[in-house]
Protein backbone atom coordinates (compact mmCIF):
# COMPACT_ATOMS: atom_id res chain seq x y z
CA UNK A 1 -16.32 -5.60 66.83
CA UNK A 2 -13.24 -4.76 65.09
CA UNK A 3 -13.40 -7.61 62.82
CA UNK A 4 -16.74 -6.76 61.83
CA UNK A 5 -15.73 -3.18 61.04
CA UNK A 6 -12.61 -4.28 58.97
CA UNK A 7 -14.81 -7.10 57.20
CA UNK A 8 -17.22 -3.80 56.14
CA UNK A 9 -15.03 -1.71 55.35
CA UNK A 10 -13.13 -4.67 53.14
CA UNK A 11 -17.07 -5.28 51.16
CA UNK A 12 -17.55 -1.91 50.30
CA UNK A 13 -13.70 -1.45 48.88
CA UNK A 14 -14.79 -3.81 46.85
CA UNK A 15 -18.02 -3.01 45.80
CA UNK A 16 -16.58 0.55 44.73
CA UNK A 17 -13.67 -1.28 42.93
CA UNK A 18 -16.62 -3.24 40.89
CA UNK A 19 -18.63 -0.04 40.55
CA UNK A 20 -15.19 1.63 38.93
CA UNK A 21 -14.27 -1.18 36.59
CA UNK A 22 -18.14 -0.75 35.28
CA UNK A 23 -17.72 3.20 34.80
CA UNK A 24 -14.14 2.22 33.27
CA UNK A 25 -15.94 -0.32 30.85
CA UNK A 26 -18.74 2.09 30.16
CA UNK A 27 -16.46 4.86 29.06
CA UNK A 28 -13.46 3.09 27.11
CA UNK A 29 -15.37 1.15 24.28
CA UNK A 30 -13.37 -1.63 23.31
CA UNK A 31 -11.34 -1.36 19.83
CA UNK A 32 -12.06 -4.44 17.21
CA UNK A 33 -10.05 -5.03 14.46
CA UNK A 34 -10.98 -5.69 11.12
CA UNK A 35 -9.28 -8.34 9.59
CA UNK A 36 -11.80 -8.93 6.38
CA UNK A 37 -9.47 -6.07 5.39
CA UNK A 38 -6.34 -8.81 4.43
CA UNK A 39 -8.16 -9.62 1.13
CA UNK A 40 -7.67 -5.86 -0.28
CA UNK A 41 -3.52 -6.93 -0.15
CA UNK A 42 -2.49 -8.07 -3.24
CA UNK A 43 -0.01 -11.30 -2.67
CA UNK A 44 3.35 -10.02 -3.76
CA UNK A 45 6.02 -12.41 -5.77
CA UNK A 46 9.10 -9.34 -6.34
CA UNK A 47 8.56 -10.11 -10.24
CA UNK A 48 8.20 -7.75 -12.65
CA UNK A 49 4.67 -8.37 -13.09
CA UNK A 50 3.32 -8.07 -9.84
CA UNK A 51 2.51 -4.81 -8.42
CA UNK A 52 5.75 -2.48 -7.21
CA UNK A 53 6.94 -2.84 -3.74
CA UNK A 54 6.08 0.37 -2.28
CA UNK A 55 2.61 0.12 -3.46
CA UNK A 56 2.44 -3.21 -1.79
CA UNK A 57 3.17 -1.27 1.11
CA UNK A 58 0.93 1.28 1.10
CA UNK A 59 -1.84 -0.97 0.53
CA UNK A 60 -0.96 -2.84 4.21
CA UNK A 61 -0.61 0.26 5.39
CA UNK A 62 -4.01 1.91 4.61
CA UNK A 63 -5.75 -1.23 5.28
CA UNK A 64 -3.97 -1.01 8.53
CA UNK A 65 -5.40 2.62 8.96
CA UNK A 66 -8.96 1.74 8.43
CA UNK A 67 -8.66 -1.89 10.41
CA UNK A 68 -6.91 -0.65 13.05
CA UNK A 69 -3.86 -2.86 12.88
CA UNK A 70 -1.03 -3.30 15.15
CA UNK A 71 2.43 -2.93 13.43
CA UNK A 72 2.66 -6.88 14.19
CA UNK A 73 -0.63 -7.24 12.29
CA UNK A 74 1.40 -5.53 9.27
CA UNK A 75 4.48 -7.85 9.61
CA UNK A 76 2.24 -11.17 10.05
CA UNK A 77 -0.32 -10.38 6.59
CA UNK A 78 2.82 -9.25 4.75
CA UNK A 79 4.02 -12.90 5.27
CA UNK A 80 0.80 -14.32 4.51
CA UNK A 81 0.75 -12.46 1.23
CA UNK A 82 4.92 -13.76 0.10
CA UNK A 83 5.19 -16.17 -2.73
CA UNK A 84 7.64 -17.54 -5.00
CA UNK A 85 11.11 -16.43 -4.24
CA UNK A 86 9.76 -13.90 -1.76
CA UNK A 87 8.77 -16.67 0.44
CA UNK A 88 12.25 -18.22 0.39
CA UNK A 89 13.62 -14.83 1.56
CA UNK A 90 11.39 -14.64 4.13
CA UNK A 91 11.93 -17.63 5.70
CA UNK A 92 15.28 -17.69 5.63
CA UNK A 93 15.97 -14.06 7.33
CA UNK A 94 16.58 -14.44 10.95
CA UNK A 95 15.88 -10.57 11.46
CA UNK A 96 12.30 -11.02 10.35
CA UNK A 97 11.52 -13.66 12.60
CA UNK A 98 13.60 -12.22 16.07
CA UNK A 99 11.45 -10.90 18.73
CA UNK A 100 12.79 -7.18 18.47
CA UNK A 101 11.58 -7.43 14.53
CA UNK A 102 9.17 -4.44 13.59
CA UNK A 103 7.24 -3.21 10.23
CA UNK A 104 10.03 -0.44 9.67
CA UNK A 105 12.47 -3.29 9.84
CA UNK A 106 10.42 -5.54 7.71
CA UNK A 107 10.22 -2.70 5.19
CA UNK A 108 14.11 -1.99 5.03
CA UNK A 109 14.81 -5.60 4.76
CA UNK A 110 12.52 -6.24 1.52
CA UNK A 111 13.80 -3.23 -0.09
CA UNK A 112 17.52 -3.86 0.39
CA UNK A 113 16.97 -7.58 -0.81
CA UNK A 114 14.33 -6.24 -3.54
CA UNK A 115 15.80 -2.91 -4.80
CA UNK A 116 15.90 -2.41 -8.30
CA UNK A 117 18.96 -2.91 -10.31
CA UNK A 118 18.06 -1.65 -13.59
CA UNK A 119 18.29 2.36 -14.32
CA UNK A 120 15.71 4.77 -14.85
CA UNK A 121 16.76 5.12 -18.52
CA UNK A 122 16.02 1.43 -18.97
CA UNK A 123 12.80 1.40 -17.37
CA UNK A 124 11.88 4.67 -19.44
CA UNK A 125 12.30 2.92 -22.40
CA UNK A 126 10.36 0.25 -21.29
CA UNK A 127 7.29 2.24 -20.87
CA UNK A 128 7.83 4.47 -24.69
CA UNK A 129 7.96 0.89 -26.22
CA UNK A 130 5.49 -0.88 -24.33
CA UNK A 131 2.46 -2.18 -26.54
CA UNK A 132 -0.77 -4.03 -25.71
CA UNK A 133 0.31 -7.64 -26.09
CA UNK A 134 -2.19 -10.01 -28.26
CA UNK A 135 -3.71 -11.68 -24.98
CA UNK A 136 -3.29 -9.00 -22.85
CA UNK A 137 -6.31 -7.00 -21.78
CA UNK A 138 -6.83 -3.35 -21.81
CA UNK A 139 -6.93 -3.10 -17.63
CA UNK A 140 -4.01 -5.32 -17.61
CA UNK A 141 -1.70 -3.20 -20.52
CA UNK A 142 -2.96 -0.17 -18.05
CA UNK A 143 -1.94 -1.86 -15.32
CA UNK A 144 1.64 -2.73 -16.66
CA UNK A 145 2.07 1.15 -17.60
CA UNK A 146 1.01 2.35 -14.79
CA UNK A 147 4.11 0.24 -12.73
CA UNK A 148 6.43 0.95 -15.74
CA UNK A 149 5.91 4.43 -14.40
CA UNK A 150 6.06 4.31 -10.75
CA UNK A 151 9.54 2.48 -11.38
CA UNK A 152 10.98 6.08 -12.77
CA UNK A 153 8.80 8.34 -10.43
CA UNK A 154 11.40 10.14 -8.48
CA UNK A 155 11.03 10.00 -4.45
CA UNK A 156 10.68 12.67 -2.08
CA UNK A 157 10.47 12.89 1.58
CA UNK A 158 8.16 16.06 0.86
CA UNK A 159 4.58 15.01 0.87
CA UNK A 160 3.55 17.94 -1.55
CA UNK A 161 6.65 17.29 -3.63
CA UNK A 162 6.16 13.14 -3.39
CA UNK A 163 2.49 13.41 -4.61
CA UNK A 164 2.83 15.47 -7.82
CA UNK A 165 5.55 13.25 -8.81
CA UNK A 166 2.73 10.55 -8.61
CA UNK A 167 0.41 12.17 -10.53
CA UNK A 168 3.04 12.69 -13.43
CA UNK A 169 3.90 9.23 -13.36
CA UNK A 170 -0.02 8.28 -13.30
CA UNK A 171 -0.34 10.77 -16.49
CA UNK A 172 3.12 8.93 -18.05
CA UNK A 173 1.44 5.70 -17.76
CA UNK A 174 -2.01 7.64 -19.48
CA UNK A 175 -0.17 8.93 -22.17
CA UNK A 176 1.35 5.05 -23.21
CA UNK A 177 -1.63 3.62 -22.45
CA UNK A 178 -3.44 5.92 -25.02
CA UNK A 179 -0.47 5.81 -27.53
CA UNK A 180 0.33 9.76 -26.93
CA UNK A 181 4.26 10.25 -26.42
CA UNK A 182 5.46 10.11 -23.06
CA UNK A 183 6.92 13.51 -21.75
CA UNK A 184 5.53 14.94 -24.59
CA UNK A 185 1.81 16.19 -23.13
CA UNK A 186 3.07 16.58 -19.38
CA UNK A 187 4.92 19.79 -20.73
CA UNK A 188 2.50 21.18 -22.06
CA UNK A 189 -0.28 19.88 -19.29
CA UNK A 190 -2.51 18.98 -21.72
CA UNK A 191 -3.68 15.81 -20.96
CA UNK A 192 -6.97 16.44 -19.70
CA UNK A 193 -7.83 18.75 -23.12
CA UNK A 194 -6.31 15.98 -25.47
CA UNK A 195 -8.43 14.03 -23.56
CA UNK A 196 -11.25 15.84 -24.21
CA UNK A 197 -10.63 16.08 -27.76
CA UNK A 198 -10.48 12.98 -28.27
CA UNK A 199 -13.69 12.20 -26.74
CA UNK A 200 -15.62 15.10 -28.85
CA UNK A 201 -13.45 14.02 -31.78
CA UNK A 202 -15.19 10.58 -31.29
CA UNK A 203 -18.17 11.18 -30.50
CA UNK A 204 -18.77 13.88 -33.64
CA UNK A 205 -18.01 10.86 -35.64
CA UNK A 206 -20.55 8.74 -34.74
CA UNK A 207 -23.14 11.37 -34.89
């Protein structure tokens, strides 16, 4: 008799365990990740005409936001996306591949090896002189402006601070890109109305 009452009691622990795990299952939907995300990450060579290394960041990053990636998932499509000499550095750096490796690691470690040694001044110079070369298309002159001026936007740890820096360097690269002097129509702040003009200006001359 005992047996039978400890072989009960043993069927119905275990039919409440099962009736647990399908509550548990019911009311913790299970988290997918969305990889299709990896082809919004440019691949990233460290050369001067591939996009600037931050931004190569914060494009794994957001795409990591909306994907729901794991900071692994960061380190391994980072790799993925390495070429040229960036691949050779990877590779070869023991750090990147230990088991206590994370994305803050991998971040410090590309930005030590791939700092920038030129100055501001030289990279501001770059941008006033920069012209449309002959074969050079007008997205891909903007583009080259546009990095010309992230490479002498100054860095904050303030958020607030950090993005109106960015939006002066996106109007230093608007100002090249149109032929206006650099500097010259961010003190003022009249970018937008030069803009403008230009656009009535244009469009009075074809009517």
């Amino acid at each position: 008799m005992q047996d039978a009452s400890l072989q009960a009691q043993l069927l119905e622990s275990k039919a409440e365990i099962t009736r647990l795990r399908e509550r548990l299952s019911i009311g913790t939907p299970t988290v997918h990740k969305d990889l299709s995300l990896i082809s919004l990450v440019p691949k990233w060579s460290g050369s001067e005409t591939s996009v600037p290394l931050e931004e190569f960041f914060e494009n794994i990053e957001s795409a990591a936001k909306i994907g729901r990636w794991h900071s692994a998932d960061c380190m391994q499509i980072a790799a993925l996306k390495r070429t040229d000499s960036v691949r050779t550095f990877y590779n070869t750096c023991l750090e990147l591949h230990a088991e206590d490796a994370t994305w803050d690691k991998f971040k410090k470690a590309f930005r030590e090896r791939f700092r920038d040694v030129h100055t501001d001044q030289y990279h501001f110079v770059r941008l006033q002189t920069a012209r449309q070369a002959k074969h050079e298309g007008p997205q891909e002159f903007a583009d080259r402006c546009r990095a010309l001026a992230q490479k002498i936007m100054c860095k904050d740890s303030d958020p607030v601070a950090q993005r109106v820096h960015r939006e002066n360097a996106e109007k230093d690269a608007f100002s090249q890109f149109c032929g206006w002097p650099v500097w010259g129509i961010r003190k003022t702040g009249q970018i937008s109305e030069a803009a403008g003009s230009a656009t009535s200006t244009n469009n009075s001359a074809c009517s």
